[in-house]
N, C-alpha and C. Protein backbone atom coordinates (compact mmCIF):
# COMPACT_ATOMS: atom_id res chain seq x y z
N UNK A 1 108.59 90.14 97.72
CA UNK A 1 108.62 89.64 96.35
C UNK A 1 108.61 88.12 96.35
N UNK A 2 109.18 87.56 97.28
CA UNK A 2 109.50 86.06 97.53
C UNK A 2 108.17 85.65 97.71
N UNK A 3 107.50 86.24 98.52
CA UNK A 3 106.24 85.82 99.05
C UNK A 3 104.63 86.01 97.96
N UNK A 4 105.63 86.45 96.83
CA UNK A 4 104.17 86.64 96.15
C UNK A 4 104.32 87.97 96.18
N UNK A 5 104.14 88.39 94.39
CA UNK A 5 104.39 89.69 92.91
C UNK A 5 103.35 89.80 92.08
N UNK A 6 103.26 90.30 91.15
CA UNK A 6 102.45 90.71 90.14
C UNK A 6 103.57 89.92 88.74
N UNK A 7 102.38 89.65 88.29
CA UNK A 7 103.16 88.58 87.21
C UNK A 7 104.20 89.48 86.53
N UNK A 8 105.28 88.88 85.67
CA UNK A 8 106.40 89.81 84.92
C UNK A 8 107.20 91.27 86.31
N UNK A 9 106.54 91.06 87.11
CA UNK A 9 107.62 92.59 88.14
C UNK A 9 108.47 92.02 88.02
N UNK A 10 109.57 93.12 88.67
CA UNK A 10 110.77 93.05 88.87
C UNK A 10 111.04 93.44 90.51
N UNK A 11 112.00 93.10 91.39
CA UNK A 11 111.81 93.50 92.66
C UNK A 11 112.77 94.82 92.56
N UNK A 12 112.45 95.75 93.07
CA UNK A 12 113.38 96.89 93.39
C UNK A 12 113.14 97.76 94.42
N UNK A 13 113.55 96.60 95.53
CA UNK A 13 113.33 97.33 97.46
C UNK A 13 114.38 98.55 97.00
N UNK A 14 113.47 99.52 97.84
CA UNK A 14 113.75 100.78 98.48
C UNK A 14 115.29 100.93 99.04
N UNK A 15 115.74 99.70 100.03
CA UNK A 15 116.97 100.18 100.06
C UNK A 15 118.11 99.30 99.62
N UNK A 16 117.59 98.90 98.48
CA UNK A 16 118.63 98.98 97.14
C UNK A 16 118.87 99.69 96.31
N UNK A 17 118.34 101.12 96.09
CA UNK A 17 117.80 101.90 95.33
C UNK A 17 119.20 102.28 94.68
N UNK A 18 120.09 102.58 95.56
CA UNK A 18 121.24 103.24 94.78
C UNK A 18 122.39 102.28 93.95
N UNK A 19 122.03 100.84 95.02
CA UNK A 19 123.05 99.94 94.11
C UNK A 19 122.70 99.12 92.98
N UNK A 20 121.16 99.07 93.08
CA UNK A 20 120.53 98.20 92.19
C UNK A 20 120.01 99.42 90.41
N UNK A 21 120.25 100.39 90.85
CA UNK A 21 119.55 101.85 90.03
C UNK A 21 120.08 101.45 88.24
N UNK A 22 121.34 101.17 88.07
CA UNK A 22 121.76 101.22 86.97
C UNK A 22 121.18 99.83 86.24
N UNK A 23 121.02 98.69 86.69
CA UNK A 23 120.60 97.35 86.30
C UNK A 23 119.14 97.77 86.18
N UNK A 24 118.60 98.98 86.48
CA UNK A 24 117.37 98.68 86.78
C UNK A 24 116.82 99.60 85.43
N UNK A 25 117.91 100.93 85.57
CA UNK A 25 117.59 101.73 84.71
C UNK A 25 117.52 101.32 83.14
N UNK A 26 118.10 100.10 82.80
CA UNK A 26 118.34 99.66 81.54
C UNK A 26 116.72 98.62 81.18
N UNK A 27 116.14 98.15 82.17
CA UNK A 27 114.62 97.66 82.48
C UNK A 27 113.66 98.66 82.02
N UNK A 28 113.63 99.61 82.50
CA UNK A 28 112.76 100.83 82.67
C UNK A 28 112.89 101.53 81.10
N UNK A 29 114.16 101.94 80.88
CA UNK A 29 114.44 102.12 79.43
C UNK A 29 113.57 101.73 78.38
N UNK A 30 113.68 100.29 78.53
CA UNK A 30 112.98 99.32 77.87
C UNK A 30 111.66 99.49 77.56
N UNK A 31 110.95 99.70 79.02
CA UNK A 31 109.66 99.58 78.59
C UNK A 31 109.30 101.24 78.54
N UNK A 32 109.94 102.09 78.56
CA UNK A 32 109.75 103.28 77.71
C UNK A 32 109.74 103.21 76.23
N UNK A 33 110.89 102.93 75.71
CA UNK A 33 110.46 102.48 74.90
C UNK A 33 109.37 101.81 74.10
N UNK A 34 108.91 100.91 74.56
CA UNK A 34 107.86 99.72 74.27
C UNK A 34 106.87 100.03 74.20
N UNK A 35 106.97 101.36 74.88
CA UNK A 35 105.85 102.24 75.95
C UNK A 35 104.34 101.53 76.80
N UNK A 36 105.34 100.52 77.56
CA UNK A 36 104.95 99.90 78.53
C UNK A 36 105.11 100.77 80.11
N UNK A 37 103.63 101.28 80.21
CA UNK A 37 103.32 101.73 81.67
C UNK A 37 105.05 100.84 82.98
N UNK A 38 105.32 102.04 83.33
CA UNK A 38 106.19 101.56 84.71
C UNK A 38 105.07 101.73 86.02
N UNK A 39 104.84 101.03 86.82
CA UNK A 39 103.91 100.80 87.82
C UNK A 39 105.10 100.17 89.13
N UNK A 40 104.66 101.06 89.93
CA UNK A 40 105.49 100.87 91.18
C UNK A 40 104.54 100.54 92.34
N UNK A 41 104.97 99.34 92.83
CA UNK A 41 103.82 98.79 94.14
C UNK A 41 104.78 98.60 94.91
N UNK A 42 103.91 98.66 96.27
CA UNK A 42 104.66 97.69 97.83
C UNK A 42 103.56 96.63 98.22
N UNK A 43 103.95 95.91 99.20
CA UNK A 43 103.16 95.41 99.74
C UNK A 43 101.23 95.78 100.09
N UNK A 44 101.15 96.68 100.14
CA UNK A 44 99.88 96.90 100.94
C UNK A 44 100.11 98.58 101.32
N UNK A 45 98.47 99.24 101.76
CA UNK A 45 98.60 100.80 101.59
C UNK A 45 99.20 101.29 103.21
N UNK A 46 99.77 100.88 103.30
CA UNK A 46 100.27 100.82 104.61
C UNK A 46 102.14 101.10 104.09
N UNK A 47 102.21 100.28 102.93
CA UNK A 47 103.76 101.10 103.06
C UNK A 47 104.24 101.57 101.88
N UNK A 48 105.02 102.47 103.16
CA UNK A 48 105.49 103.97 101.85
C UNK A 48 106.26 103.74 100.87
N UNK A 49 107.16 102.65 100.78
CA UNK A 49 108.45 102.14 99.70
C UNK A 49 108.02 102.39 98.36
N UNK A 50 106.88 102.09 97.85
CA UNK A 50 106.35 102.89 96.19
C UNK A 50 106.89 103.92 96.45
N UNK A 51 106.10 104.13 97.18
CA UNK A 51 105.67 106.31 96.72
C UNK A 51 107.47 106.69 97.04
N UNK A 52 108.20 105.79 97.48
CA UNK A 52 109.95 106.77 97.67
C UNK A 52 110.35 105.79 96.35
N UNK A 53 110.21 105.25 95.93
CA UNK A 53 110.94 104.69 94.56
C UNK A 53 110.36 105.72 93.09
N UNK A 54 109.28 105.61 93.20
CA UNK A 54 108.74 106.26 92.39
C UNK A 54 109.25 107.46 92.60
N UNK A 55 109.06 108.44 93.56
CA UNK A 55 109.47 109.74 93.55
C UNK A 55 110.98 109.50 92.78
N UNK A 56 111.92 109.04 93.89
CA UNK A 56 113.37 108.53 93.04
C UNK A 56 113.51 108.74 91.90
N UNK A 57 113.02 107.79 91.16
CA UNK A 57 112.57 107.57 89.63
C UNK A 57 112.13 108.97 88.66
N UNK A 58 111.02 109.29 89.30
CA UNK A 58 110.72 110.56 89.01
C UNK A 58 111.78 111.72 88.45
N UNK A 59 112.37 111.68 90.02
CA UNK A 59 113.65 112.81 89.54
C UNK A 59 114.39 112.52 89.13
N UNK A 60 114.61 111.41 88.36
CA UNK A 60 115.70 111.09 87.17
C UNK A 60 115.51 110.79 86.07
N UNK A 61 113.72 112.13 85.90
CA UNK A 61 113.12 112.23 84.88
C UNK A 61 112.01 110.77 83.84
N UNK A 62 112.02 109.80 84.94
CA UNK A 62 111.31 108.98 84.26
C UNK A 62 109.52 109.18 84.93
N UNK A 63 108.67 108.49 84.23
CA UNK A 63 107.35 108.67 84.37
C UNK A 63 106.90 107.70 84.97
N UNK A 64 106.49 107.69 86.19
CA UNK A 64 105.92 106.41 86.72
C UNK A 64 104.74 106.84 87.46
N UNK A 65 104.07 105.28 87.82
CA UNK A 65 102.74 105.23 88.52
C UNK A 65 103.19 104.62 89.75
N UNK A 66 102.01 104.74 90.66
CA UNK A 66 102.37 103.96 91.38
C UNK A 66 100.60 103.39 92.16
N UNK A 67 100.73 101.67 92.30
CA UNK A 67 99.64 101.42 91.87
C UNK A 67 99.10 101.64 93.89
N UNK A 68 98.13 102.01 93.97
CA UNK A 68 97.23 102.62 95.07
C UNK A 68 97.10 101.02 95.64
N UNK A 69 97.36 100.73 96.98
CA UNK A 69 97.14 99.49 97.75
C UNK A 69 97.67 98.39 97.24
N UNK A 70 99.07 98.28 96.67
CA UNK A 70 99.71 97.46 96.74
C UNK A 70 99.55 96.03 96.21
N UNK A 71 100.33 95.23 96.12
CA UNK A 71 100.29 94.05 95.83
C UNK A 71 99.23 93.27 96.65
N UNK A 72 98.25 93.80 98.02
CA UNK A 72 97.28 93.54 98.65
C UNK A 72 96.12 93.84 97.67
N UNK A 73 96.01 94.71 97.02
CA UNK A 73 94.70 95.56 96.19
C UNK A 73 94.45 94.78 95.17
N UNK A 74 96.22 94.98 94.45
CA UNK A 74 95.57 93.73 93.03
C UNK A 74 95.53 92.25 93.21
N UNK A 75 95.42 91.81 94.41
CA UNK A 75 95.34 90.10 94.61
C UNK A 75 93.51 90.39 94.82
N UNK A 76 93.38 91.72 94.90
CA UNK A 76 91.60 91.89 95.58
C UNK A 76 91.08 91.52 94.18
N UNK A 77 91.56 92.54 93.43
CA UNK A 77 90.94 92.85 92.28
C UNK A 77 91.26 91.51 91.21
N UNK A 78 92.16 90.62 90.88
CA UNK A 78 92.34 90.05 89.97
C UNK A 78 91.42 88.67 90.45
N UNK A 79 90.81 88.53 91.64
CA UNK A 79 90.48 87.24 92.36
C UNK A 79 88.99 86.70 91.43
């Protein structure tokens, strides 16, 4: 995240998941509400940390994406 995000993210590493969950859940809320897409990236398609946050997420009934190649893909695509 330090190294370079997607404009407006929020960071929420994988193994913060359980201590960071409630600060996070009140974020997420939000843009349910707003009904602002939740989009979950990692670095690059090489790592798994989306796809286990998202699942996470998932089973605590929220709706998420998770964006295919990472914060590598959309630096491709926005260039």
């Amino acid at each position: 995240y330090k190294m370079g995000h997607i404009p407006e993210a929020i960071s929420f590493p994988k193994s913060n998941f359980d201590k960071d969950i409630e600060k996070h859940e009140v974020l997420i809320k939000k843009a349910v509400k707003n009904q602002t897409p939740v989009v979950i990236y990692c670095t690059d398609l090489a790592c798994p940390d989306a796809i286990t946050v998202a699942t996470q997420l998932s089973q605590r009934g929220y709706d998420v994406s998770v964006l295919q190649g990472g914060y590598e893909a959309w630096k491709i695509a926005t260039e």
